[in-house]
Structures are given as structure tokens and as C-alpha cells.
C-alpha atoms as a PDB file:
ATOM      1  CA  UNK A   1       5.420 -27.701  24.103  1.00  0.00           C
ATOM      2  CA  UNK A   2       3.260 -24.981  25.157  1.00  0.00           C
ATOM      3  CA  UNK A   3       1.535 -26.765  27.696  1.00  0.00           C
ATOM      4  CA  UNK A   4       5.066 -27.845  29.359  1.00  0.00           C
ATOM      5  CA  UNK A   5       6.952 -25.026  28.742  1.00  0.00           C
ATOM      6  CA  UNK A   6       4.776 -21.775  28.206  1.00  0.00           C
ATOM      7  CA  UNK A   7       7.840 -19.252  29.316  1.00  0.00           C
ATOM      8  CA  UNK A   8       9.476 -20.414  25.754  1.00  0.00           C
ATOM      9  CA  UNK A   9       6.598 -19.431  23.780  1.00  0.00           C
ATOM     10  CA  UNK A  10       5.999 -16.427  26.150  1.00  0.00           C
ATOM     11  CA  UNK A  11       9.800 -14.848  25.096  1.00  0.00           C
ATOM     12  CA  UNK A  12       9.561 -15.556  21.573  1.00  0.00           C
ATOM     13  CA  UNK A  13       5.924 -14.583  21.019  1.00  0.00           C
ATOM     14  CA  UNK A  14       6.139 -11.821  18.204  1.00  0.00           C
ATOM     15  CA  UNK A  15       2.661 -11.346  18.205  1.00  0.00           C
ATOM     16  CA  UNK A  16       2.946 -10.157  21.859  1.00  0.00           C
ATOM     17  CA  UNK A  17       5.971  -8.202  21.615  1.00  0.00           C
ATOM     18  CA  UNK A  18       6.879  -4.280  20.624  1.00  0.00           C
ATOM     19  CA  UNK A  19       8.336  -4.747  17.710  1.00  0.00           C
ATOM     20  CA  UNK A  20       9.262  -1.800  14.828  1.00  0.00           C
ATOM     21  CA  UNK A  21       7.062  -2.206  12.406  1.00  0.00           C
ATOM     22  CA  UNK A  22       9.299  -2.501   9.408  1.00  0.00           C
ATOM     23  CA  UNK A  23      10.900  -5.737  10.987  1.00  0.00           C
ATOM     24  CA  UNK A  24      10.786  -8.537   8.604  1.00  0.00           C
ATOM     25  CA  UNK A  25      10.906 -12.000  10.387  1.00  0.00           C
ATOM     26  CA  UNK A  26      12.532 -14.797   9.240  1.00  0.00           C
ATOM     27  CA  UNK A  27      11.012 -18.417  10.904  1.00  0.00           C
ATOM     28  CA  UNK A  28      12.997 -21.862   9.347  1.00  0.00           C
ATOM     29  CA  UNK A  29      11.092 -24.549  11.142  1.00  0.00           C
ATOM     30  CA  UNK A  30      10.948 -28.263  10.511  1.00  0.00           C
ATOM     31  CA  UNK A  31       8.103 -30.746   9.689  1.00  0.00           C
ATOM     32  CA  UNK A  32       9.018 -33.453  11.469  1.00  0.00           C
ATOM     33  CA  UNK A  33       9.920 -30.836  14.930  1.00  0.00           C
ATOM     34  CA  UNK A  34       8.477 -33.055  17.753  1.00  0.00           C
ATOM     35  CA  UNK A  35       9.249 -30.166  20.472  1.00  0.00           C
ATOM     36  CA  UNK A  36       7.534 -27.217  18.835  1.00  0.00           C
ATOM     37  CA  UNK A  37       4.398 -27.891  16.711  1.00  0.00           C
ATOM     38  CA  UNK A  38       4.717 -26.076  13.118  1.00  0.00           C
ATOM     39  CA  UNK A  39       1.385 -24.947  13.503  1.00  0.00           C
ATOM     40  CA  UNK A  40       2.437 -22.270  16.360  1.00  0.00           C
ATOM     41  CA  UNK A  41       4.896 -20.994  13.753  1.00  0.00           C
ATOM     42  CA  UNK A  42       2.256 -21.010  10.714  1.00  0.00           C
ATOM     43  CA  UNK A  43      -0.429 -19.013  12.658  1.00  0.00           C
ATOM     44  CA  UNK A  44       1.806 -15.980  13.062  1.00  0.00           C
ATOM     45  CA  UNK A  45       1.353 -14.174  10.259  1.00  0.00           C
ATOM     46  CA  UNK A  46      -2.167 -13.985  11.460  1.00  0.00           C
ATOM     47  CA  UNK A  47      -1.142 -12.148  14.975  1.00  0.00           C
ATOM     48  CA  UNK A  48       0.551  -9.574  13.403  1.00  0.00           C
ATOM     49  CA  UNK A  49       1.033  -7.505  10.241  1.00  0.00           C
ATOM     50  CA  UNK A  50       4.972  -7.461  10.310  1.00  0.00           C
ATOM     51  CA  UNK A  51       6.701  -8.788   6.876  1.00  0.00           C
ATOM     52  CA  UNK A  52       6.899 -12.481   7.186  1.00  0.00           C
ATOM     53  CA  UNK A  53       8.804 -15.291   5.548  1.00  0.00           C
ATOM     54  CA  UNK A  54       8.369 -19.126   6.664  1.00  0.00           C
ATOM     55  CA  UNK A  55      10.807 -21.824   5.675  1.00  0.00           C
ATOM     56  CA  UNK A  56      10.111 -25.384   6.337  1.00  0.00           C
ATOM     57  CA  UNK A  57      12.404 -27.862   5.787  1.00  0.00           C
ATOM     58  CA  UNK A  58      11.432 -31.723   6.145  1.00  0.00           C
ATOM     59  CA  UNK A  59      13.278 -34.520   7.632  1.00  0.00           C
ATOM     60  CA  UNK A  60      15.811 -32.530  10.117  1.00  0.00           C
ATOM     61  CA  UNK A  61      13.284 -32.419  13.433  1.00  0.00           C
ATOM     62  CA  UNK A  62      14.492 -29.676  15.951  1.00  0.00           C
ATOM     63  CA  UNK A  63      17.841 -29.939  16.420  1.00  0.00           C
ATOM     64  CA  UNK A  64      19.190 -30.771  13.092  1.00  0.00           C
ATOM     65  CA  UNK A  65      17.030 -28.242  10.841  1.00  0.00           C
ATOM     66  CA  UNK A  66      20.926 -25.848  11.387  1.00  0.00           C
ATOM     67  CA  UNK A  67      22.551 -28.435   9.020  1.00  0.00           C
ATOM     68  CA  UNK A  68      19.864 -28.005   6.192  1.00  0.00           C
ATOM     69  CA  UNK A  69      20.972 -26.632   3.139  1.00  0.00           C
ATOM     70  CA  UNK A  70      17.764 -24.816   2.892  1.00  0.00           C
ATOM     71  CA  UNK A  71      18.687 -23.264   6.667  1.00  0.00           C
ATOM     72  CA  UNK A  72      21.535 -21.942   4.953  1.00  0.00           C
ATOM     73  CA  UNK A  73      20.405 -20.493   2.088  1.00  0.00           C
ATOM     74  CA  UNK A  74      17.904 -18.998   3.793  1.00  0.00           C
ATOM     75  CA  UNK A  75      19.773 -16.715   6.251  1.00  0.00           C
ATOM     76  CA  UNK A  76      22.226 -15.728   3.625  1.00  0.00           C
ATOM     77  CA  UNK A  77      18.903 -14.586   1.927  1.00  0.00           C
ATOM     78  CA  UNK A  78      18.226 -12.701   4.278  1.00  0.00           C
ATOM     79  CA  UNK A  79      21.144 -10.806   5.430  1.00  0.00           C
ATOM     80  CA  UNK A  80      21.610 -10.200   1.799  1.00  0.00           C
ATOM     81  CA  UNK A  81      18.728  -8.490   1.662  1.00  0.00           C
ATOM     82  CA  UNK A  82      19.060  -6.493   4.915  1.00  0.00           C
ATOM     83  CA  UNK A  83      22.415  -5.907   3.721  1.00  0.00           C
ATOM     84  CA  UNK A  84      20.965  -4.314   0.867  1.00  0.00           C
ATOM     85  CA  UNK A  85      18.510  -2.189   2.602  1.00  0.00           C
ATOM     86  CA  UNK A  86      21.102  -0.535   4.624  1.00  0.00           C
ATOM     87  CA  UNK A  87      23.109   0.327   1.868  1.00  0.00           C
ATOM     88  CA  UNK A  88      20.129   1.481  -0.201  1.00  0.00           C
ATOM     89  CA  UNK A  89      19.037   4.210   2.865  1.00  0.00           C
END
């Protein structure tokens, strides 16, 4: 998908962008995604030195990786824990 669409990849790059450096990023990215290779998502800890957590789910492809149960429990993880940060100070 890079070749064919670089502006996507160009947006969403988080190696290239400003980003505060106590963001933690939070990728859920299927297997089986035949529109953006894995590997793109896999290498970014790598780029940067920003808190990272990867969650890859199998058998949902692009589109459907929203309806995983694993999707959902991780966001909730998340903005639990954000959630908790801000309250913490």
C-alpha cells in the first residue's frame, strides 16, 4: 500500500511526526490485513522511542479488525489507563 498510496503512510507516520514525548501509542492491526502490510506497523517501535503497544488480531483483515473482541478490549485498556493518569496528576 505504500507504493499506491504513499500520502496514507505519509499522515500517519509517527516516526516522522512531532509528537510529545510521553505519548503512548496504541496500534491494533490484523494478520490477515491485505491493504496495509503488518510489517509497516511492527517496525515502529524501531523509528521512535515513544511508549508502544501492538495488538494483532488474526482472521478480521482490514475492515473487520473494529468487531474483534480483542479491538475492544484493547481501547478500553487504554483509556482506562489514560483515564488513570489524569486523575493520578
Amino acid at each position: 500500500m505504500r507504493d499506491s498510496v504513499p500520502h496514507v503512510y505519509d499522515r500517519f507516520d509517527t516516526a516522522t511526526l512531532e509528537l510529545p514525548p510521553d505519548l503512548r501509542l496504541t496500534y491494533i492491526h490484523d494478520r490477515a490485513d491485505s491493504l496495509a502490510d503488518i510489517g509497516e506497523v511492527r517496525a515502529l517501535p524501531i523509528a521512535h522511542e515513544h511508549p508502544f503497544l501492538l495488538t494483532e488480531t488474526t482472521g478480521f483483515g482490514h475492515s473487520r479488525v473494529l468487531s474483534a473482541d480483542l479491538t475492544l478490549d484493547t481501547v478500553l485498556a487504554a483509556l482506562e489507563s489514560e483515564s488513570l493518569t489524569e486523575l493520578r496528576g
